[in-house]
Protein backbone atom coordinates (compact mmCIF):
# COMPACT_ATOMS: atom_id res chain seq x y z
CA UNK A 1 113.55 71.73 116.25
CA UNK A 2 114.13 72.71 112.72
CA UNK A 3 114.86 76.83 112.03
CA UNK A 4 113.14 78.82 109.47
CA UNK A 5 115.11 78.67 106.51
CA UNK A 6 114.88 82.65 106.62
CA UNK A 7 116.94 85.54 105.01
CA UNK A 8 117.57 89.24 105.81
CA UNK A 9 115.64 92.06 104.92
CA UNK A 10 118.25 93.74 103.17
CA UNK A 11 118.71 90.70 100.97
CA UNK A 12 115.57 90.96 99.17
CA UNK A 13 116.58 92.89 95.85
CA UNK A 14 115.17 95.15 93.44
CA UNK A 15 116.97 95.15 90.28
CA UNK A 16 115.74 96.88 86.82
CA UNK A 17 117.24 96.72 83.53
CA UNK A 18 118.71 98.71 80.88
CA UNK A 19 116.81 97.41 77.76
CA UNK A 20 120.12 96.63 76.02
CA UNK A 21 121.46 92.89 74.55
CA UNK A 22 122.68 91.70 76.57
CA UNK A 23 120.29 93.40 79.39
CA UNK A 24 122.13 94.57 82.82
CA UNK A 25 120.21 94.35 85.35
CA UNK A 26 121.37 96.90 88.37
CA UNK A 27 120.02 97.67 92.08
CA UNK A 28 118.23 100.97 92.70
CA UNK A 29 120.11 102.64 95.54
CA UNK A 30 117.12 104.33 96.62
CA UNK A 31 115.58 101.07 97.79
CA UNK A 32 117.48 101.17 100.34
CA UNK A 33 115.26 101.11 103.56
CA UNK A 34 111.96 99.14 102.62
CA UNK A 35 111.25 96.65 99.98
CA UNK A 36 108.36 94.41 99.33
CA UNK A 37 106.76 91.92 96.48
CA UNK A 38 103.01 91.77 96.40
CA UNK A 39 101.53 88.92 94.50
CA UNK A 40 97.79 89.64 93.23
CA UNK A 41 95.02 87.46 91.24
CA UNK A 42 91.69 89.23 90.52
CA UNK A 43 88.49 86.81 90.61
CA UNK A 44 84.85 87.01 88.92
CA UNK A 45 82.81 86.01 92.16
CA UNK A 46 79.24 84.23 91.59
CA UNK A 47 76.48 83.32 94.04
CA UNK A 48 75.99 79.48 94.34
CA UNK A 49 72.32 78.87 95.22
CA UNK A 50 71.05 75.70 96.92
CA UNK A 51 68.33 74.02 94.08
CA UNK A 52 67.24 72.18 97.42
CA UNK A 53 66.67 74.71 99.82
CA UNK A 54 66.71 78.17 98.17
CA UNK A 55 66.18 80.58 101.56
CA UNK A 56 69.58 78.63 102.26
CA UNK A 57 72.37 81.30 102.38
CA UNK A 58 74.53 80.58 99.49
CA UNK A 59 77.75 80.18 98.88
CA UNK A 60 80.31 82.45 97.40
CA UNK A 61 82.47 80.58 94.25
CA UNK A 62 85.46 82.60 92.65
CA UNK A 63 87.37 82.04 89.61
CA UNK A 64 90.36 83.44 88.87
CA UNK A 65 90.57 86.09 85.91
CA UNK A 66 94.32 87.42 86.08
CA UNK A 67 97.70 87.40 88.12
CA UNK A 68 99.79 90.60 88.39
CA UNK A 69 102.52 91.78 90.70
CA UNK A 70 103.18 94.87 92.88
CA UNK A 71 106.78 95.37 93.96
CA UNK A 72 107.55 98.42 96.54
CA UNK A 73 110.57 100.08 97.82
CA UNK A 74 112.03 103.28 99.02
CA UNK A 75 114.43 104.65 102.18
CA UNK A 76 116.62 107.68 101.63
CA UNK A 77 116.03 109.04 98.51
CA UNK A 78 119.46 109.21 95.93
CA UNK A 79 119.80 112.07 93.62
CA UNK A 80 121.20 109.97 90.78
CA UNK A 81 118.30 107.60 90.48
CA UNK A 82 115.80 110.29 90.29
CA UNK A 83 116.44 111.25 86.44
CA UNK A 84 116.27 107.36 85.80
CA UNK A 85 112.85 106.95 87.80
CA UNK A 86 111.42 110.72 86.21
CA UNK A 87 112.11 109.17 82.61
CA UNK A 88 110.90 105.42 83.62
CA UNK A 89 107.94 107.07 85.14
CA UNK A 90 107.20 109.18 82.05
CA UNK A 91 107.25 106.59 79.67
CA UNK A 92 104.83 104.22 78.09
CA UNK A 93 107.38 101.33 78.13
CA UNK A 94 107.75 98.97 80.58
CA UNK A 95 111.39 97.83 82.09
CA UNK A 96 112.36 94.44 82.89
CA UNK A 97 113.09 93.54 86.16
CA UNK A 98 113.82 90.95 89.03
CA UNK A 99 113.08 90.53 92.38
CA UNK A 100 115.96 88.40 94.18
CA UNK A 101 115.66 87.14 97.42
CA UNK A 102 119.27 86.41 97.73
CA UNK A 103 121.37 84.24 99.64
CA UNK A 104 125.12 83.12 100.33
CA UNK A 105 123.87 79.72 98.77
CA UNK A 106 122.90 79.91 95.69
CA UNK A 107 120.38 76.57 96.40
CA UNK A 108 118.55 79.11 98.24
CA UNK A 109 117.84 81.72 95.98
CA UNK A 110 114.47 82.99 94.52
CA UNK A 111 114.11 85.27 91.51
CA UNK A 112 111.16 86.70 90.11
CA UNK A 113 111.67 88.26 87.14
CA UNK A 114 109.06 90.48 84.46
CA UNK A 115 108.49 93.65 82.83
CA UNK A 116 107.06 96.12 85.30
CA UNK A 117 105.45 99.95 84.88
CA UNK A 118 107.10 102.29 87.28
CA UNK A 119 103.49 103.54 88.66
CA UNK A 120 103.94 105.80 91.41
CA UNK A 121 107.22 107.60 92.73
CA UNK A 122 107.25 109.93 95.45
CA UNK A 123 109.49 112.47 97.58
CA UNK A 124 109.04 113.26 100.91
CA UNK A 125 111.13 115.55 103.49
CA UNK A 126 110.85 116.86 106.71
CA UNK A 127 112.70 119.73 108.87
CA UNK A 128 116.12 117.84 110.14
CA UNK A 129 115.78 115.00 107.98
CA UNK A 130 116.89 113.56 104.47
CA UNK A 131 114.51 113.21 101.49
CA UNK A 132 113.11 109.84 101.31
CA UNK A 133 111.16 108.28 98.78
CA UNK A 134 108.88 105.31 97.77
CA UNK A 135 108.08 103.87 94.80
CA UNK A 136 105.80 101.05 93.62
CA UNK A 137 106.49 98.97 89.95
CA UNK A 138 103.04 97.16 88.74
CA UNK A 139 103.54 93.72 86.58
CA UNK A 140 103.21 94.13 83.14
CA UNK A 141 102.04 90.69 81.69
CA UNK A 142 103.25 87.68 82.65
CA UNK A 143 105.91 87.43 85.78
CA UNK A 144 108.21 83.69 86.42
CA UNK A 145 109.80 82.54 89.51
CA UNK A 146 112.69 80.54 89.17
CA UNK A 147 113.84 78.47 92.56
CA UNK A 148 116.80 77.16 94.45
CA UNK A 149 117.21 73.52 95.05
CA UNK A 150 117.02 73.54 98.43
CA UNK A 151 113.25 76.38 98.03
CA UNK A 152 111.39 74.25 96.06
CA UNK A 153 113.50 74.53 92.44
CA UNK A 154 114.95 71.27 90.94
């Protein structure tokens, strides 16, 4: 039997940079609980008829139109990202960012990396709890993947 060639939650990483040359990219300790990458293509659908039998039902075609990319996080929310997120969330520009999924071997490893919007951020707390927040970054043009040896890269 051969094992999923897997990797740990925690190891899938959220980092955004700080615009500067050379950029720095750094982890947001508020994504800390929950993390995904959503990868999205919109289509134009049209209706196929059959010339030969037109009562036939027909059949749905799709092209694709455009690719984007959703990337979510959150967990326990940390006061010293929040002025970071309010002015990223504010502002018309978009921040560069990558989405690692990491591992000891570097053969492994998967980055995805593009400028993103910071489109929704949100607080939440409850009686006996800590604040906890989630957030959700939407693609802004074109996103690349570059891949380990042993995941597909060269």
């Amino acid at each position: 039997m051969a094992a999923v060639n897997s990797t740990r939650g925690v190891k899938l990483v959220v980092k955004v940079g700080n615009g500067a040359s050379p950029e720095v990219f750094t982890k947001l300790c508020t994504i800390n609980a929950e993390r995904g990458i959503t990868f999205n293509a919109q289509t134009n659908d049209a209706t196929v008829p059959d010339c030969d039998d037109p009562d036939k039902i027909a059949w749905l075609a799709r092209e694709k139109q455009s690719l984007s990319v959703d990337v979510t996080g959150g967990g326990m929310n940390h006061k010293s990202d929040n002025k970071k997120l309010w002015d990223w969330w504010r502002s018309e520009d978009s921040r560069n960012c990558q989405v690692i999924l990491d591992d000891d071997d570097p053969a492994n490893v998967i980055t995805y990396e593009g400028a993103f919007h910071l489109t929704q951020f949100d607080m939440t707390g409850n009686v006996g709890e800590k604040v906890n927040s989630t957030m959700t970054l939407s693609s802004d043009g074109e996103v690349t993947a570059t891949f380990g040896a042993n995941v597909g890269g060269e």
